[in-house]
Protein backbone atom coordinates (compact mmCIF):
# COMPACT_ATOMS: atom_id res chain seq x y z
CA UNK A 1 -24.06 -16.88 -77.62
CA UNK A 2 -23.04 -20.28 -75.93
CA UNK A 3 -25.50 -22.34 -74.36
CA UNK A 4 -25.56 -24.15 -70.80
CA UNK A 5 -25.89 -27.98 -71.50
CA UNK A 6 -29.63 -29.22 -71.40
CA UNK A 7 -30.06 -31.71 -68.65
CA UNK A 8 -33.28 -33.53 -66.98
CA UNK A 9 -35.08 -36.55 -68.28
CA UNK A 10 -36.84 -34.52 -71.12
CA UNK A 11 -33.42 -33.08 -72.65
CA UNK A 12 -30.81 -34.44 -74.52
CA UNK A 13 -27.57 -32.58 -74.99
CA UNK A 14 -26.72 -33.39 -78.55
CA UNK A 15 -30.92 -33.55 -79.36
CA UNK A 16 -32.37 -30.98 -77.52
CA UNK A 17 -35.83 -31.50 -76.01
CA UNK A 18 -37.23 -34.44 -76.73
CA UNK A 19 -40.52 -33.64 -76.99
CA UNK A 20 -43.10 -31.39 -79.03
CA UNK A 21 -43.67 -27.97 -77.83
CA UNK A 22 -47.31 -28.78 -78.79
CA UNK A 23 -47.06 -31.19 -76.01
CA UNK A 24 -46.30 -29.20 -73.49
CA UNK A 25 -49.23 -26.49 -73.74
CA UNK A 26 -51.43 -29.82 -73.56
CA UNK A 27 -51.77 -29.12 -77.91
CA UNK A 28 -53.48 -25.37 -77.62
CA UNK A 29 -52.31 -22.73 -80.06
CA UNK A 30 -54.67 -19.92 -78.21
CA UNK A 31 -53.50 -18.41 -74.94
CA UNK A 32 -56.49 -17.27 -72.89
CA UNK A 33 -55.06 -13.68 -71.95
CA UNK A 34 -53.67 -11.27 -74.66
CA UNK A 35 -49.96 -11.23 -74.96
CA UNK A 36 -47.34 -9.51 -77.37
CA UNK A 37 -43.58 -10.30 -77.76
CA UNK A 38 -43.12 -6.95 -75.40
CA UNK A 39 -45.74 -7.97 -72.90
CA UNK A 40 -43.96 -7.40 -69.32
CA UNK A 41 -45.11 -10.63 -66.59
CA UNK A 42 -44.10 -10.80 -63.24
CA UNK A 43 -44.88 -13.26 -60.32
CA UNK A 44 -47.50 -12.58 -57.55
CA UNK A 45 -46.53 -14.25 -55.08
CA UNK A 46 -49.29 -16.84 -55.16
CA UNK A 47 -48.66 -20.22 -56.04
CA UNK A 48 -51.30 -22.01 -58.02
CA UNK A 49 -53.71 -24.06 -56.64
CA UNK A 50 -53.11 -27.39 -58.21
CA UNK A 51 -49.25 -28.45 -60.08
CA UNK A 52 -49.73 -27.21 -63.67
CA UNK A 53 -46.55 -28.82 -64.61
CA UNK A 54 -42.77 -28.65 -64.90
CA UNK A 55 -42.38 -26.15 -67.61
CA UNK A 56 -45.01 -23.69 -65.73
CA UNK A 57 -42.81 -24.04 -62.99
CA UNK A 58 -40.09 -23.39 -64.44
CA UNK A 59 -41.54 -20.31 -66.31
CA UNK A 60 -42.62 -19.28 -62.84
CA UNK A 61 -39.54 -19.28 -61.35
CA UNK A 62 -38.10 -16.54 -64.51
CA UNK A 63 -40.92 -14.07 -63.20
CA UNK A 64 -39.15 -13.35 -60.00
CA UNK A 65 -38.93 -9.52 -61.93
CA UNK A 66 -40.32 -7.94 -64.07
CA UNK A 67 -39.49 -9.67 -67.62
CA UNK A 68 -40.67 -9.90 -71.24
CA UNK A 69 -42.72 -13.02 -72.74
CA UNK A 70 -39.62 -12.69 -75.92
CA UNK A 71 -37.54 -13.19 -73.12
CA UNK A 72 -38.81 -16.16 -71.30
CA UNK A 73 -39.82 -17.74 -74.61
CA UNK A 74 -36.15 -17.76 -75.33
CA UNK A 75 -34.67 -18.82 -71.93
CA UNK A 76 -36.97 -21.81 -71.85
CA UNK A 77 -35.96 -22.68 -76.07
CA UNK A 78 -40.21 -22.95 -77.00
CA UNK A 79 -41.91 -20.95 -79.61
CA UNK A 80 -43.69 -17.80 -78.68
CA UNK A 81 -47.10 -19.06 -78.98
CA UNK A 82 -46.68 -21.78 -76.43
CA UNK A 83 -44.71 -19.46 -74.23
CA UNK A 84 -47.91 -17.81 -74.16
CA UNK A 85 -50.86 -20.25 -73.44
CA UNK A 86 -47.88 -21.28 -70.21
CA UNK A 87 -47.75 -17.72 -69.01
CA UNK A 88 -51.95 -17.55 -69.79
CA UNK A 89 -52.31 -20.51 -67.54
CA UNK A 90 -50.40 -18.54 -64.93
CA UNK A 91 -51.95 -15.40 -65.60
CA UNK A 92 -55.64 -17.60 -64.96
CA UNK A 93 -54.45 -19.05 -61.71
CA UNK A 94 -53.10 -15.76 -60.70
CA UNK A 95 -49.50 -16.69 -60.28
CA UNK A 96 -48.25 -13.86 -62.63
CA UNK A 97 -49.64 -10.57 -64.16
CA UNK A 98 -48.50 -8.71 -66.91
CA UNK A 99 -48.73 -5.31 -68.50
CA UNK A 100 -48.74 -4.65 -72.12
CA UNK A 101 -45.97 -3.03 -73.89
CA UNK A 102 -45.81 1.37 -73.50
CA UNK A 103 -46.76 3.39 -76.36
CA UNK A 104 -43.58 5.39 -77.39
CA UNK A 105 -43.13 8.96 -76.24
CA UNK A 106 -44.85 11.78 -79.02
CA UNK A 107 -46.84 11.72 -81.60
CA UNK A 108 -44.46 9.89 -83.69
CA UNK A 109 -42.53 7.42 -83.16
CA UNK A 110 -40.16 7.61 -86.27
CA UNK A 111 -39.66 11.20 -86.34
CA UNK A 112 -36.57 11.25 -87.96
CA UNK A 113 -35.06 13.90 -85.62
CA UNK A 114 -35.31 12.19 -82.86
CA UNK A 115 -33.94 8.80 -84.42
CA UNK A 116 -30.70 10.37 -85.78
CA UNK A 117 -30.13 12.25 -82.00
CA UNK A 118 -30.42 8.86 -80.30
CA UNK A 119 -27.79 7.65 -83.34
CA UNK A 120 -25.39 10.45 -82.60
CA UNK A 121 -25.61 9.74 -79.13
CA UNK A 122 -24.77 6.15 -79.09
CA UNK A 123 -22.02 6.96 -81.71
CA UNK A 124 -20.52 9.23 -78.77
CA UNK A 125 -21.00 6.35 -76.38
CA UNK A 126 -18.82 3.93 -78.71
């Protein structure tokens, strides 16, 4: 997968970011709300009350629909745990919600049945 060239005063193209992710969740390792990899946010609507920063804002602007925290951790090139205490600073001012991951369908999720008739089927689709 190719990459768009970084740009702004924080990037470098051949460096990358030039500073710590650690840096840009102010140093915390603990988001305040509970979030997994498949954790769905979206935007509200509201904007926060005070500027929380160029990378919330920028997270902000992915949430336009409904989209995972794997996903935004990976558009914005930061580690999952710092994606997290961003999108827990938005959840806190109410700029975004989010809504945890769906159990799977059944009682079991690795009944083998059912894995091999979703293989078949996307063996017919190829």
């Amino acid at each position: 997968m190719r990459r768009e060239p970084l740009e702004g005063p924080w990037l470098d193209a051949d460096a990358g970011r030039l500073i710590r992710p650690y840096t840009v969740s102010n140093g915390r390792t603990k988001p305040s709300a509970q979030f997994d990899l498949l954790t769905m946010v979206m935007a509200t609507g509201d904007r926060p009350q005070s500027y929380l920063g160029p990378d919330h804002s920028h997270v902000l602007k992915l949430c336009g629909g409904p989209v995972s925290v794997a996903e935004i951790a990976a558009q914005i090139s930061q580690p999952a745990v710092v994606t997290k205490v961003l999108l827990s600073d938005l959840v806190d001012c109410g700029a975004i919600t989010s809504r945890a991951p769906r159990a799977p369908l059944g009682p079991n999720p690795t009944d083998r049945d059912l894995l091999e008739a979703v293989l078949d089927g996307l063996r017919k689709r190829l």
